[in-house]
Protein backbone atom coordinates (compact mmCIF):
# COMPACT_ATOMS: atom_id res chain seq x y z
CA UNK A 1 14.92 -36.84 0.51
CA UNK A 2 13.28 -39.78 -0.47
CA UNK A 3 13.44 -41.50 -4.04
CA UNK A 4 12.01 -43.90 -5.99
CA UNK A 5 9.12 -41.86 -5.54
CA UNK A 6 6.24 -41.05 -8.50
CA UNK A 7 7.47 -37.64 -9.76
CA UNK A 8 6.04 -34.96 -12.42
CA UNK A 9 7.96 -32.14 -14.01
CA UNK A 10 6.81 -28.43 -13.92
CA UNK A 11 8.72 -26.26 -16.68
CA UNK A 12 8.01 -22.41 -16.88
CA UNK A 13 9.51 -19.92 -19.13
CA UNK A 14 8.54 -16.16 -19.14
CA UNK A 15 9.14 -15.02 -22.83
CA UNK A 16 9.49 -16.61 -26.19
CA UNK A 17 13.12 -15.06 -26.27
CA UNK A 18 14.12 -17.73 -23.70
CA UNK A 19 14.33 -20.28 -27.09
CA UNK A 20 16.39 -23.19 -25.12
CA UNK A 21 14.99 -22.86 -21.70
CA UNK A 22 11.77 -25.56 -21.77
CA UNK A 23 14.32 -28.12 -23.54
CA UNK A 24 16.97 -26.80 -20.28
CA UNK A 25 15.18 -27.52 -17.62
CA UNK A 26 13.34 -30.92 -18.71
CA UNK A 27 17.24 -32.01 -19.32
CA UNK A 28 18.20 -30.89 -16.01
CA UNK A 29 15.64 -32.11 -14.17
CA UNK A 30 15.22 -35.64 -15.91
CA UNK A 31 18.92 -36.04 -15.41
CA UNK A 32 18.19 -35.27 -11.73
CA UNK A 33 15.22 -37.63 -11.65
CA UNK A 34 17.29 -40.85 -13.17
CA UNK A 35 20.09 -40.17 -10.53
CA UNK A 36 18.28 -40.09 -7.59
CA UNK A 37 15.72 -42.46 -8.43
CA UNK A 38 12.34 -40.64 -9.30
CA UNK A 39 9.73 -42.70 -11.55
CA UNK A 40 8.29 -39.67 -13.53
CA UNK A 41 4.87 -39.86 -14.83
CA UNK A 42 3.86 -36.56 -16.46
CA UNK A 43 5.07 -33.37 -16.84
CA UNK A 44 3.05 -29.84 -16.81
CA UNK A 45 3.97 -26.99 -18.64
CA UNK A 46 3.41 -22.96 -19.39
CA UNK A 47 5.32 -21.62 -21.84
CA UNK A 48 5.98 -17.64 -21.90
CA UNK A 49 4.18 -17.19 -18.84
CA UNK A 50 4.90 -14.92 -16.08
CA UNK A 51 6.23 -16.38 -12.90
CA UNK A 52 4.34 -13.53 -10.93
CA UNK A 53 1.12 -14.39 -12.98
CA UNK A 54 -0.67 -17.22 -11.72
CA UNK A 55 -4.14 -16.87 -13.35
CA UNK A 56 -2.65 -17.71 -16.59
CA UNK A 57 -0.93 -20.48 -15.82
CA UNK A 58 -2.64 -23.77 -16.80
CA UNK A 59 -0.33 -25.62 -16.67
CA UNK A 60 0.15 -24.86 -12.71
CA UNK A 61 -3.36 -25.15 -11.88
CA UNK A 62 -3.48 -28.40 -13.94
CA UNK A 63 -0.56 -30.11 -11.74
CA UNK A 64 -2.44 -28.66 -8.56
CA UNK A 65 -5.58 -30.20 -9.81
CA UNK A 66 -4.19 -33.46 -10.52
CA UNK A 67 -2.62 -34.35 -7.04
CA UNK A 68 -5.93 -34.39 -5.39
CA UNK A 69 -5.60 -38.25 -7.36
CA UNK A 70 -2.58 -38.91 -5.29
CA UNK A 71 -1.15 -40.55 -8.20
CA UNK A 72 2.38 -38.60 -7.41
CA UNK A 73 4.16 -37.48 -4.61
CA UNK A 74 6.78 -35.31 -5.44
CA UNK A 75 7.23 -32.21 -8.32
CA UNK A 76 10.17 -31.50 -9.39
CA UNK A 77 10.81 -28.26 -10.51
CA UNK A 78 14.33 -26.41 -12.30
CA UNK A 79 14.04 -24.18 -9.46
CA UNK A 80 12.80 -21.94 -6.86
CA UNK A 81 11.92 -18.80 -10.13
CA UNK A 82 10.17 -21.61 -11.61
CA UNK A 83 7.76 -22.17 -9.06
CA UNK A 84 6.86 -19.09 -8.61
CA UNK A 85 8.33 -15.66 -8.60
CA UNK A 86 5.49 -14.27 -6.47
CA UNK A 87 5.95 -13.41 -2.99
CA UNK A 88 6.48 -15.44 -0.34
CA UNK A 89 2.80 -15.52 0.98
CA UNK A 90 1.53 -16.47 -2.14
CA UNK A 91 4.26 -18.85 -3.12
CA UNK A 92 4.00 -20.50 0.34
CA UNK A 93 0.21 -21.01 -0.26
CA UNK A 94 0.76 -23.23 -3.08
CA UNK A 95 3.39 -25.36 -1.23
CA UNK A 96 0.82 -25.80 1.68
CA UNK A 97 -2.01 -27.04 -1.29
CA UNK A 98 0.56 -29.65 -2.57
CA UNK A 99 1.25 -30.29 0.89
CA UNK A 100 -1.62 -31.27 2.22
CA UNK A 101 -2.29 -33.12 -0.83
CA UNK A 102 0.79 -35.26 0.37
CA UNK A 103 3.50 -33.45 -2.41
CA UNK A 104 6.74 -31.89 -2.09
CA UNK A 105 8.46 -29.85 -4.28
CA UNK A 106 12.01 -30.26 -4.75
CA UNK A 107 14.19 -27.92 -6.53
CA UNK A 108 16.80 -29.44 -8.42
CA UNK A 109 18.82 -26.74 -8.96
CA UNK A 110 19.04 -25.06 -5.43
CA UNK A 111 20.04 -27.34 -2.95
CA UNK A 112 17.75 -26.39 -0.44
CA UNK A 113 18.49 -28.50 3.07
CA UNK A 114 15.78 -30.19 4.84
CA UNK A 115 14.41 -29.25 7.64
CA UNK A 116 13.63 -25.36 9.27
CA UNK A 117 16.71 -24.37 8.03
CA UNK A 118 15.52 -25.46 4.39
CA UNK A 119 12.45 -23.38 5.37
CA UNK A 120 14.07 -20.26 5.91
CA UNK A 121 16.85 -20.70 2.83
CA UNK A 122 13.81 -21.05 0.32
CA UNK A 123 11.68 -18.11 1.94
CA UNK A 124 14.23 -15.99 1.32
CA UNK A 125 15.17 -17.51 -2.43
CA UNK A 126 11.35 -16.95 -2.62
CA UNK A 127 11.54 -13.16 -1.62
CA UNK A 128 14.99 -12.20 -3.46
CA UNK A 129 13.58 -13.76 -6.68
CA UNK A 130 10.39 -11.95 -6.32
CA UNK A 131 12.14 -8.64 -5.62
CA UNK A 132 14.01 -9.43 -9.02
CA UNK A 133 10.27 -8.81 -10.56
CA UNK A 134 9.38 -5.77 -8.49
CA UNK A 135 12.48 -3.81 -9.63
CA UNK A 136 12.26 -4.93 -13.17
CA UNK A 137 8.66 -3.35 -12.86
CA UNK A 138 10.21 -0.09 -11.71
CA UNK A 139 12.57 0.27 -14.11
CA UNK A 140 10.44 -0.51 -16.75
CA UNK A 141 7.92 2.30 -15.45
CA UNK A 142 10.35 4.71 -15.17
CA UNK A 143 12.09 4.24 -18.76
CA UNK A 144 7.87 4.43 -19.99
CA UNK A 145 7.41 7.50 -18.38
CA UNK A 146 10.47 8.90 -19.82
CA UNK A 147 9.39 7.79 -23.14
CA UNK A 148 6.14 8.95 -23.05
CA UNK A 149 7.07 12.68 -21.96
CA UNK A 150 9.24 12.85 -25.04
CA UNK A 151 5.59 12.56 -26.57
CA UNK A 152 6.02 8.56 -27.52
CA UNK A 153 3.39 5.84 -27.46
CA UNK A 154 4.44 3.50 -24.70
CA UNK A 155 3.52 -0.17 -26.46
CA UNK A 156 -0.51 0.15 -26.58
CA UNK A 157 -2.00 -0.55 -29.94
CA UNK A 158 -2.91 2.48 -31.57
CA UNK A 159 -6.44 4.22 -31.29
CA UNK A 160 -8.95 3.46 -33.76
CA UNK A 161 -7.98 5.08 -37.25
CA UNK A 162 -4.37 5.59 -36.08
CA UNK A 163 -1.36 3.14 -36.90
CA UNK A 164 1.89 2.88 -35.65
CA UNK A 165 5.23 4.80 -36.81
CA UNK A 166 8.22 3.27 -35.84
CA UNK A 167 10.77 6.11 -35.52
CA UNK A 168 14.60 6.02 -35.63
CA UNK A 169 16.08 9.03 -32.63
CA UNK A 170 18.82 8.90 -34.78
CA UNK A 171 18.20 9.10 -38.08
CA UNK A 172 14.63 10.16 -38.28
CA UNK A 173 14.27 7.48 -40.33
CA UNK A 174 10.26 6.02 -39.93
CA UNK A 175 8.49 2.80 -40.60
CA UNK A 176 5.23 1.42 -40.43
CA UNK A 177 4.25 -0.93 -37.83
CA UNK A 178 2.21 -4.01 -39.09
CA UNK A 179 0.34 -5.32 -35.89
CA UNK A 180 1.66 -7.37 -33.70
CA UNK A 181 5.05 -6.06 -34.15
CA UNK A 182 7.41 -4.53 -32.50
CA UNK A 183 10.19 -1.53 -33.08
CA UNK A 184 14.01 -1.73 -32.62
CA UNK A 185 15.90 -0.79 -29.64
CA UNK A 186 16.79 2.35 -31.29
CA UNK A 187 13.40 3.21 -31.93
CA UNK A 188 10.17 4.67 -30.87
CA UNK A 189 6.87 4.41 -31.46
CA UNK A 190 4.39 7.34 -32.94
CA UNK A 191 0.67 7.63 -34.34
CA UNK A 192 -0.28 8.29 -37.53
CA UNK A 193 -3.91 8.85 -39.03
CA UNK A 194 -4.61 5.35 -40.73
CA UNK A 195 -4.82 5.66 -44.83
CA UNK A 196 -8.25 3.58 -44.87
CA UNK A 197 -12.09 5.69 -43.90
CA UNK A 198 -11.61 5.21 -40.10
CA UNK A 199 -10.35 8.52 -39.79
CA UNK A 200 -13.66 9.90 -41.50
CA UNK A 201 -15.93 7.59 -39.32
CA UNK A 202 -13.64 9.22 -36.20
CA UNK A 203 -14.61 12.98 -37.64
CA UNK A 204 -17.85 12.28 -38.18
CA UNK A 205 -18.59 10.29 -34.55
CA UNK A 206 -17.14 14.09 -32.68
CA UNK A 207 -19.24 16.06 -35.31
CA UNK A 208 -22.39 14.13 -34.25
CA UNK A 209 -21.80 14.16 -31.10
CA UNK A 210 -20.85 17.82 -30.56
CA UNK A 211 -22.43 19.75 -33.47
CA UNK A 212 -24.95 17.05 -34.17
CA UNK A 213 -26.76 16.59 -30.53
CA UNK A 214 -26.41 12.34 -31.16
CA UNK A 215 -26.00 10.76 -27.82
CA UNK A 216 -23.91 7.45 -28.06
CA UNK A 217 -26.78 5.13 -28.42
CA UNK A 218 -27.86 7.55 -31.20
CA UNK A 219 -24.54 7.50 -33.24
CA UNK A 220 -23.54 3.51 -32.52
CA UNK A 221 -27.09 2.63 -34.17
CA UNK A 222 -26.32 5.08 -37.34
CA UNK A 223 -23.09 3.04 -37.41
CA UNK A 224 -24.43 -0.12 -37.32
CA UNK A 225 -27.22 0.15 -39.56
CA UNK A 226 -24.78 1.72 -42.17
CA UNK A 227 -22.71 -1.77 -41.39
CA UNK A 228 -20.04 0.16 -39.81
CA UNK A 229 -17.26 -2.39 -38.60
CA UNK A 230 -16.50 -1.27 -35.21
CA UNK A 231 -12.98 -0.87 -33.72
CA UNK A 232 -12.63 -4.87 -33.29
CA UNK A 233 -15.07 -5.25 -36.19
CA UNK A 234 -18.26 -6.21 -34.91
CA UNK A 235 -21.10 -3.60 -33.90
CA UNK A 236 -20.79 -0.36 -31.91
CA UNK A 237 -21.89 0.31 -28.51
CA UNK A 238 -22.49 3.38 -26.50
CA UNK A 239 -19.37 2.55 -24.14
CA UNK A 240 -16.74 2.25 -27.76
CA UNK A 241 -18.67 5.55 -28.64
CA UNK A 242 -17.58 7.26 -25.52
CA UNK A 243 -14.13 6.03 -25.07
CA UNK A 244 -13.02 6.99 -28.52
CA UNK A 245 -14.65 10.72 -27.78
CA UNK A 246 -12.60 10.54 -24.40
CA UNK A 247 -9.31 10.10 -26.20
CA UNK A 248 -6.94 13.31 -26.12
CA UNK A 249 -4.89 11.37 -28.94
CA UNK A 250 -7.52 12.50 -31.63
CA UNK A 251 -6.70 16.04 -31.06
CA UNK A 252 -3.20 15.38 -31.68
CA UNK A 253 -1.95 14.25 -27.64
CA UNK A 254 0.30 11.64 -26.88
CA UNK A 255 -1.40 10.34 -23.18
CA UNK A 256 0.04 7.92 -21.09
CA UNK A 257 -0.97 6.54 -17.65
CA UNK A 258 -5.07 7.04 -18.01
CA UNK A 259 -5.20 4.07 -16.56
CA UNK A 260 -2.72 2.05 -14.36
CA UNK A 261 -2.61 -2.33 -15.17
CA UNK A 262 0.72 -2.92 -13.75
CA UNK A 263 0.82 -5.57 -10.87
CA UNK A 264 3.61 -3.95 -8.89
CA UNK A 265 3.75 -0.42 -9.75
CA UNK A 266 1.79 2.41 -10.83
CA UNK A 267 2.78 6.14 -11.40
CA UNK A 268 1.40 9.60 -10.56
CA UNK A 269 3.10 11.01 -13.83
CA UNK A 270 6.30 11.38 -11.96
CA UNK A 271 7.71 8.70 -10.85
CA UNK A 272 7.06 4.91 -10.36
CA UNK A 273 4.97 4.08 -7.05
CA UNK A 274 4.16 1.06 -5.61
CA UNK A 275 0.90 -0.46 -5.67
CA UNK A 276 -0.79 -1.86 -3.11
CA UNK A 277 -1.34 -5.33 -2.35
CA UNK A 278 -5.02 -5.26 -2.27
CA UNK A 279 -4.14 -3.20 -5.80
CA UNK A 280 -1.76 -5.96 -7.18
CA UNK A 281 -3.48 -6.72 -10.73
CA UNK A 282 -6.73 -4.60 -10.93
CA UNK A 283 -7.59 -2.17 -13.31
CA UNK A 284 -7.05 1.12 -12.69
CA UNK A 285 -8.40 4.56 -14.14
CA UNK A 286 -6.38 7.26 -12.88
CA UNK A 287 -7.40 10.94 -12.86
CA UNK A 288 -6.28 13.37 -15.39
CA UNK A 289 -3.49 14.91 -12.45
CA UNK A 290 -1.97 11.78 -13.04
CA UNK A 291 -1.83 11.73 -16.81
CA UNK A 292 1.35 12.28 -18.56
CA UNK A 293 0.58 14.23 -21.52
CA UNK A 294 2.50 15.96 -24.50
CA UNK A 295 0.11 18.28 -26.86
CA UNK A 296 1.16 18.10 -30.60
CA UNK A 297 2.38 14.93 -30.21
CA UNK A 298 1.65 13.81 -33.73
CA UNK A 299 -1.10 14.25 -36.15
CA UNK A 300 -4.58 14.81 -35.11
CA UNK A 301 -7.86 13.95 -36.98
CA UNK A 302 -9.60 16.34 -35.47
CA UNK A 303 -9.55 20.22 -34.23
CA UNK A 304 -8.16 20.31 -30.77
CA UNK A 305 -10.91 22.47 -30.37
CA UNK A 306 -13.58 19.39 -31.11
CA UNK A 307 -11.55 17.17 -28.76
CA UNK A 308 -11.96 19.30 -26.37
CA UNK A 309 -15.65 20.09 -26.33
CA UNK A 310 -16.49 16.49 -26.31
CA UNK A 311 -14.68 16.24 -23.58
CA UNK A 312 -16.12 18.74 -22.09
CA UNK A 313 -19.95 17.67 -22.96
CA UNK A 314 -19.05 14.26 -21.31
CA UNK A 315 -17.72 15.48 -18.00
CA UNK A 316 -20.54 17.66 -17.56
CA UNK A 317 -23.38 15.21 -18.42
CA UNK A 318 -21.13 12.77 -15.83
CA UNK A 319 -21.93 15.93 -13.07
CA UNK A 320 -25.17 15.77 -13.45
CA UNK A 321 -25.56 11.92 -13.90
CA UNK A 322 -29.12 10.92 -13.33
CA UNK A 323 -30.44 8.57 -10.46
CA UNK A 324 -29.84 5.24 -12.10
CA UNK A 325 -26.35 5.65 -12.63
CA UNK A 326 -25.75 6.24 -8.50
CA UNK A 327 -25.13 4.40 -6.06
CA UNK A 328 -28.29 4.97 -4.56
CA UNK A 329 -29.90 4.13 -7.24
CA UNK A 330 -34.11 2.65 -6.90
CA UNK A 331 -33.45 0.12 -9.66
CA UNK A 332 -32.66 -2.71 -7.69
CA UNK A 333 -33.14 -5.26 -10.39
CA UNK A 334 -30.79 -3.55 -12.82
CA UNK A 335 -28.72 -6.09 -14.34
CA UNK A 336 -30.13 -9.24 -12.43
CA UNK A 337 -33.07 -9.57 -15.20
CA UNK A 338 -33.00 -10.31 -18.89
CA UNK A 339 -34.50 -9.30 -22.29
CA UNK A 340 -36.00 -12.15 -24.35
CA UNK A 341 -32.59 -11.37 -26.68
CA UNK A 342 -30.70 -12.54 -23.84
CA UNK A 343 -29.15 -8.91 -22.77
CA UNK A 344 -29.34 -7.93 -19.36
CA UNK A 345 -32.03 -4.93 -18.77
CA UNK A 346 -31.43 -1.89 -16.64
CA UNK A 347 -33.16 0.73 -15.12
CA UNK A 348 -33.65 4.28 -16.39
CA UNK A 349 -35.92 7.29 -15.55
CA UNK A 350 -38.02 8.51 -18.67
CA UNK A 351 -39.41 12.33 -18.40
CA UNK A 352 -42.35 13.55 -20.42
CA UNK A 353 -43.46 16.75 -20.25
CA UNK A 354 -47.27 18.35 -20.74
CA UNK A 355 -48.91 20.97 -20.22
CA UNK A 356 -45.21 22.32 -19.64
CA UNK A 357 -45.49 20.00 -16.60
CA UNK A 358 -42.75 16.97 -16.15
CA UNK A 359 -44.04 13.55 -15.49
CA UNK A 360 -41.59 11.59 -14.48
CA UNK A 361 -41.69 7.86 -14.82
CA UNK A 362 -39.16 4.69 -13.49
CA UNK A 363 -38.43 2.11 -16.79
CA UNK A 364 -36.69 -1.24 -17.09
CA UNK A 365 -34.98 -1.22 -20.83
CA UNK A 366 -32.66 -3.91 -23.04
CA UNK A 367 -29.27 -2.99 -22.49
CA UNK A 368 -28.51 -3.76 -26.13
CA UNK A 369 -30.86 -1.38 -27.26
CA UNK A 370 -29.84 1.19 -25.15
CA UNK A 371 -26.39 0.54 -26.03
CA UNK A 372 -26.95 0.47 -30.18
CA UNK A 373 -26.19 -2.88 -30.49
CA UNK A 374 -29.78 -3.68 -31.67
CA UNK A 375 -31.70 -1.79 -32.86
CA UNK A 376 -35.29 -3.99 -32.47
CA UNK A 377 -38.38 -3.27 -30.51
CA UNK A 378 -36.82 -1.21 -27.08
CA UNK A 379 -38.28 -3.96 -24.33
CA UNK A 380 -39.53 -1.53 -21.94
CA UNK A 381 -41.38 -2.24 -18.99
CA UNK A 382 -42.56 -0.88 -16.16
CA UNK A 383 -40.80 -0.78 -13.24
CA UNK A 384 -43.62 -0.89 -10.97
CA UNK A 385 -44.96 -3.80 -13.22
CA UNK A 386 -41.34 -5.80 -13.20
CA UNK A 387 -40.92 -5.62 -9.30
CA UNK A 388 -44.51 -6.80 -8.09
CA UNK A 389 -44.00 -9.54 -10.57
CA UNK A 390 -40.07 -10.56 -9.09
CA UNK A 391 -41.79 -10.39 -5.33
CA UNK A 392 -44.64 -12.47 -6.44
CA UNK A 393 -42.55 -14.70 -7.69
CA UNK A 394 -40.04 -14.45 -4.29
CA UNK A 395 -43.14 -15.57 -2.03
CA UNK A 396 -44.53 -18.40 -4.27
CA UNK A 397 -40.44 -20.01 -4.61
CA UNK A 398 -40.60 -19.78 -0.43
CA UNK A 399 -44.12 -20.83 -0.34
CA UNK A 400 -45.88 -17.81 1.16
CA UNK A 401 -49.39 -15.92 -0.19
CA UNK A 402 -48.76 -12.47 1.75
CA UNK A 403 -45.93 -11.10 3.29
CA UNK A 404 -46.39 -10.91 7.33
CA UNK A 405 -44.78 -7.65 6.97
CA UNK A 406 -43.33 -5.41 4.27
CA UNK A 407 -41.03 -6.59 1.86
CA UNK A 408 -38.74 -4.24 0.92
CA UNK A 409 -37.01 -4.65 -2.79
């Protein structure tokens, strides 16, 4: 390899329990870098950052950024897990970037030869480190799913108006979990009704909803005028409203895998089962045959019976969801225009009936109104009114008076 070449340093931990590995690897490789020469200039890091992760890494996409300059030709890196744990596509990618930017990577610590054999000894580093992460992601899975069918919360905060309960198997001892942290090896985690009025504001969002006849726009605007903090204390909207009425826990259910986050593995309740690539890192929500659930699980705040009728409202109103919530929906400029309070504005069908006659009639609204967020003058208009207008204003931006045929919208 060359040296007296203009160098950086890349450093990468995964956790905050690594304490001496930054400070480790900036030793190594700076004792590396005065041996064989290397001038280093600057050195990027991201600090308890996944190796499989690279969205969050700034530091990464910083270094990449930076050798567009040219101002260095080499990175020098602890080694290969450093990089990059992902596989050896993505890994690879990165290395051509650099590449063609006129940088090498060199990893201090592996002794990688030059040449196509070097090629082949660091794609398969690259793959045997990355398979490191894919069975550490089924193991996890499986010891979560084991944990949550003995009726355990599997590290999500708690609900609204719950808290946390940090149990010991052994003992029975419990303990409450301030936020943030975390239980012992020798416990696990349970919910527990908070000791504040959420649990009242809970009870009386399922009465509204199911005794009441409130909608969720109805009951996040009696909220909010009431000044109401909302779960992460600013105002309610209809979407909070309806995935706190969606929650089995309030009826007393530990419920685990309603939606699936993992990058490498998902589950269908049973077992751990391997995602996709096209999958890899997306969001999600997983049908209730795939939930793991355990009834009784720990307190509820309200009936099971409640729970389950407001359930049972929402997945029948989803049945017979109305046109501008399909695909095929005639509101083509849903979401692309905006209320003079800045919120996007969506389309909705209003009915009025006379005469015992329905008239039926296509609307643009505020989304924050319809949510509950504000609860000002409703910004309806026409839809009929709003589309002419957008067209007209299509043909004068491309210069033309008429259409020469129809113009569909």
């Amino acid at each position: 390899m060359g040296t007296n070449g203009h160098a950086v340093l890349y450093l990468r931990r995964s956790t905050g329990k690594q304490e001496q590995s930054i400070d480790d690897q900036r030793w190594a490789i700076a004792a590396f870098a005065k041996r064989e020469g290397y001038v280093v200039l600057h050195e990027y890091v991201d600090d308890a950052v996944s190796g499989a992760d690279t969205t969050r890494r700034e530091g990464f996409h910083g270094m990449i950024e930076d050798a567009r300059s040219g101002g260095f030709q080499y990175v020098l890196v602890y080694d290969v897990s450093r990089f990059s744990r992902d596989d050896p596509d993505a890994a690879g990618h990165w290395r051509y970037v650099l590449r063609q930017r006129g940088v090498e990577v060199i990893y201090v610590a592996d002794n990688i030869p030059e040449g196509d054999e070097g090629d082949l000894v660091l794609s398969v580093q690259q793959w045997t480190k990355h398979q490191f992460l894919v069975h550490l992601s089924r193991d996890t899975l499986r010891g979560a799913i084991s944990t949550a069918r003995r009726g355990y919360s599997c590290g999500r905060p708690a609900p609204y108006g719950y808290r946390r309960l940090a149990v010991d198997e052994a003992t029975g001892a419990t303990r409450l979990l301030e936020k943030g942290q975390h239980s012992s090896q020798s416990e696990r985690v349970k919910l527990a009704p908070e000791d504040n009025g959420e649990p009242d504001v809970v009870r009386r969002i399922f009465d509204l909803y199911v005794n009441g006849g409130y909608g969720y726009r109805r009951i996040a605007r009696a909220l909010n005028d009431e000044g109401t903090p909302s779960p992460r204390g600013g105002k309610w909207c209809q979407s909070t409203i309806r995935d706190l009425l969606l929650n089995p826990a309030y009826g007393g259910d530990a419920v685990y895998n309603r939606h699936c986050y993992g990058k490498f593995h998902g589950t269908d309740g049973e077992r751990p089962v391997r995602r996709s690539r096209t999958d890899s890192g997306h969001t999600v929500h997983n049908g209730e045959d795939d939930w793991v659930i355990v009834r009784d699980a720990h307190e509820a705040i309200v009936p099971r019976a409640l729970s389950e009728a407001a359930r049972a409202k929402i997945n029948d109103k989803g049945r017979r969801r109305q046109d501008w919530q399909r695909p095929s929906s005639p509101y083509l400029l849903s979401g692309l225009v905006y209320c003079s309070c800045g919120s996007k504005m969506h389309g909705i069908p209003l009915v009025r009936r006379h005469n015992g006659k329905a008239y039926r009639y296509r609307k643009y609204s505020c989304g924050a109104y319809m949510s509950g967020v504000r609860a000002g003058h409703p910004s309806t208009i026409d839809a009929e009114v709003l589309e002419e207008l957008a067209v007209s204003k299509i043909l004068s931006l491309i210069h033309i008076s008429e259409p020469t045929r129809p113009l569909y919208i």
